[in-house]
N, C-alpha and C. Protein backbone atom coordinates (compact mmCIF):
# COMPACT_ATOMS: atom_id res chain seq x y z
N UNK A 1 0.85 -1.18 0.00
CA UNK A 1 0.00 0.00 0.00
C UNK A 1 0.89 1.23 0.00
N UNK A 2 0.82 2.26 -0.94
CA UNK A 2 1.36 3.21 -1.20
C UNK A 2 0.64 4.27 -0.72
N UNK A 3 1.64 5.43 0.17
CA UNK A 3 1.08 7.05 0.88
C UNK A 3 1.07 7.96 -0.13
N UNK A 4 0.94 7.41 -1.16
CA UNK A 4 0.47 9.20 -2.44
C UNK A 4 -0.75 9.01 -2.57
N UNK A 5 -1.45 10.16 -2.76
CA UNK A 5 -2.22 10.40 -3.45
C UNK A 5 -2.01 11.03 -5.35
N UNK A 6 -2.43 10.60 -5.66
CA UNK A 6 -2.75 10.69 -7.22
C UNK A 6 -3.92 11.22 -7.99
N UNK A 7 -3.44 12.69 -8.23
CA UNK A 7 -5.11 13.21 -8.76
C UNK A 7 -5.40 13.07 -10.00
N UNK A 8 -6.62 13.00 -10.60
CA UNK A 8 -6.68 13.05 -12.14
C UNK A 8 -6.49 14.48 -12.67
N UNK A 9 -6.04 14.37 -13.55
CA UNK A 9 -5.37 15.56 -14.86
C UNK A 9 -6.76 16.23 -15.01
N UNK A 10 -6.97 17.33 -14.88
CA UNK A 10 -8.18 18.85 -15.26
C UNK A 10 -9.21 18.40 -14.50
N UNK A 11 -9.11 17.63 -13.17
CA UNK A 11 -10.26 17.51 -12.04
C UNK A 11 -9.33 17.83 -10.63
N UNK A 12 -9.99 19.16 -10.10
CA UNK A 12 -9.13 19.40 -9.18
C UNK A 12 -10.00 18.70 -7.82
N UNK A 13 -9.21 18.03 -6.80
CA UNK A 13 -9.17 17.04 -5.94
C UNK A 13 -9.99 15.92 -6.39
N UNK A 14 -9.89 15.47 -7.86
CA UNK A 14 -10.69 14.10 -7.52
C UNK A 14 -9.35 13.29 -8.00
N UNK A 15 -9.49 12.08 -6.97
CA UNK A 15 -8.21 11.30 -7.00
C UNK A 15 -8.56 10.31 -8.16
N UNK A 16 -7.61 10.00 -8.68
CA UNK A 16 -7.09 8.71 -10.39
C UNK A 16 -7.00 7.44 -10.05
N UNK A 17 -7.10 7.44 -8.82
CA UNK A 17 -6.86 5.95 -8.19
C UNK A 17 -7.23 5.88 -6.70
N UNK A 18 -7.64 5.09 -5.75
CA UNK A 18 -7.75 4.56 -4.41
C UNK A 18 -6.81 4.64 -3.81
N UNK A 19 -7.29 5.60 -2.81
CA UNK A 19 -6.29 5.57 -1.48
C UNK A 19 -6.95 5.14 0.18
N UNK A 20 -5.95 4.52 0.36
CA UNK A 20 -6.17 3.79 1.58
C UNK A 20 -5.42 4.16 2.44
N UNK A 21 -5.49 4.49 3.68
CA UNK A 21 -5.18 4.43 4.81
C UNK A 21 -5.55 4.10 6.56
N UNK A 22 -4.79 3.46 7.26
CA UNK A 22 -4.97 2.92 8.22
C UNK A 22 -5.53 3.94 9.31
N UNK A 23 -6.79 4.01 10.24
CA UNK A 23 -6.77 5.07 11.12
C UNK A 23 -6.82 4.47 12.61
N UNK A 24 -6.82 5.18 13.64
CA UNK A 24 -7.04 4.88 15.13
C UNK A 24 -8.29 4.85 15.43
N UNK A 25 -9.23 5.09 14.41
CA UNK A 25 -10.41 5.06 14.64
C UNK A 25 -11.59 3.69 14.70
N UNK A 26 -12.39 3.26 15.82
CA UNK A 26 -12.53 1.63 15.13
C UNK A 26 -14.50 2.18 15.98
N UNK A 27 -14.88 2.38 14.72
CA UNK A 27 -16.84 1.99 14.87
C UNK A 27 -17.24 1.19 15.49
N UNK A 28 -18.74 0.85 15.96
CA UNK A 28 -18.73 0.25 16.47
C UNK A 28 -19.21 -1.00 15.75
N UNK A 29 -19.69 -0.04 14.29
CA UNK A 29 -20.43 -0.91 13.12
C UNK A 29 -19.46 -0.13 11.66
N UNK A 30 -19.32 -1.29 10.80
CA UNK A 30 -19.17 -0.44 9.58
C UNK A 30 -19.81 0.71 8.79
N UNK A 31 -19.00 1.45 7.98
CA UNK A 31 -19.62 2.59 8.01
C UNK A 31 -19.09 3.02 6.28
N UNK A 32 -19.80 2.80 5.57
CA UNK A 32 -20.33 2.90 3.87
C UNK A 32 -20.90 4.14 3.42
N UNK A 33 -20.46 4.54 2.90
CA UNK A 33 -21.09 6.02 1.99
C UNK A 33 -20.51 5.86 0.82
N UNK A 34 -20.64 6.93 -0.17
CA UNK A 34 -20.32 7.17 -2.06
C UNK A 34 -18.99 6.83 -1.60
N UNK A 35 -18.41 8.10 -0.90
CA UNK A 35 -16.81 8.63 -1.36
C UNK A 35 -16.13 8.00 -0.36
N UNK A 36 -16.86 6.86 0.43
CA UNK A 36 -15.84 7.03 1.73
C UNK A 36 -16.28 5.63 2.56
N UNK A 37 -15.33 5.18 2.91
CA UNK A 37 -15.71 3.93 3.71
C UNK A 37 -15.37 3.72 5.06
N UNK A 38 -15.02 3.25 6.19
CA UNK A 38 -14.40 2.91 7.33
C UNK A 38 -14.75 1.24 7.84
N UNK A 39 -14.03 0.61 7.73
CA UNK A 39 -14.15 -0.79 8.70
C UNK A 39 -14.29 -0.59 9.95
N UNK A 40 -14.29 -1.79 10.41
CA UNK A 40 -14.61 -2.27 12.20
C UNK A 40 -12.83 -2.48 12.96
N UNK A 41 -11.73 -2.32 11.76
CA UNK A 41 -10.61 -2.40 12.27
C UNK A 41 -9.71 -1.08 12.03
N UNK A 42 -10.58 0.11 11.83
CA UNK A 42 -10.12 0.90 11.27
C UNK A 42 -9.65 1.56 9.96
């Protein structure tokens, strides 16, 4: 798993590819939306 982000060319902040990162944060349930996800392990 790679720490860049990668934006697409003449869209300003929409990213060209998936980025993932690990947080300290842990739900108590998963948590699903459009742009954005979070697991139960963070």
């Amino acid at each position: 798993m790679s720490e860049h982000i990668l934006y697409r060319a003449g869209y300003k902040y929409q990213l060209a590819e998936q980025f993932v990162i690990k947080l300290e944060i842990f739900p108590s349930q998963a948590i699903e939306m459009e742009f954005i996800s979070l697991n139960l392990d963070g």
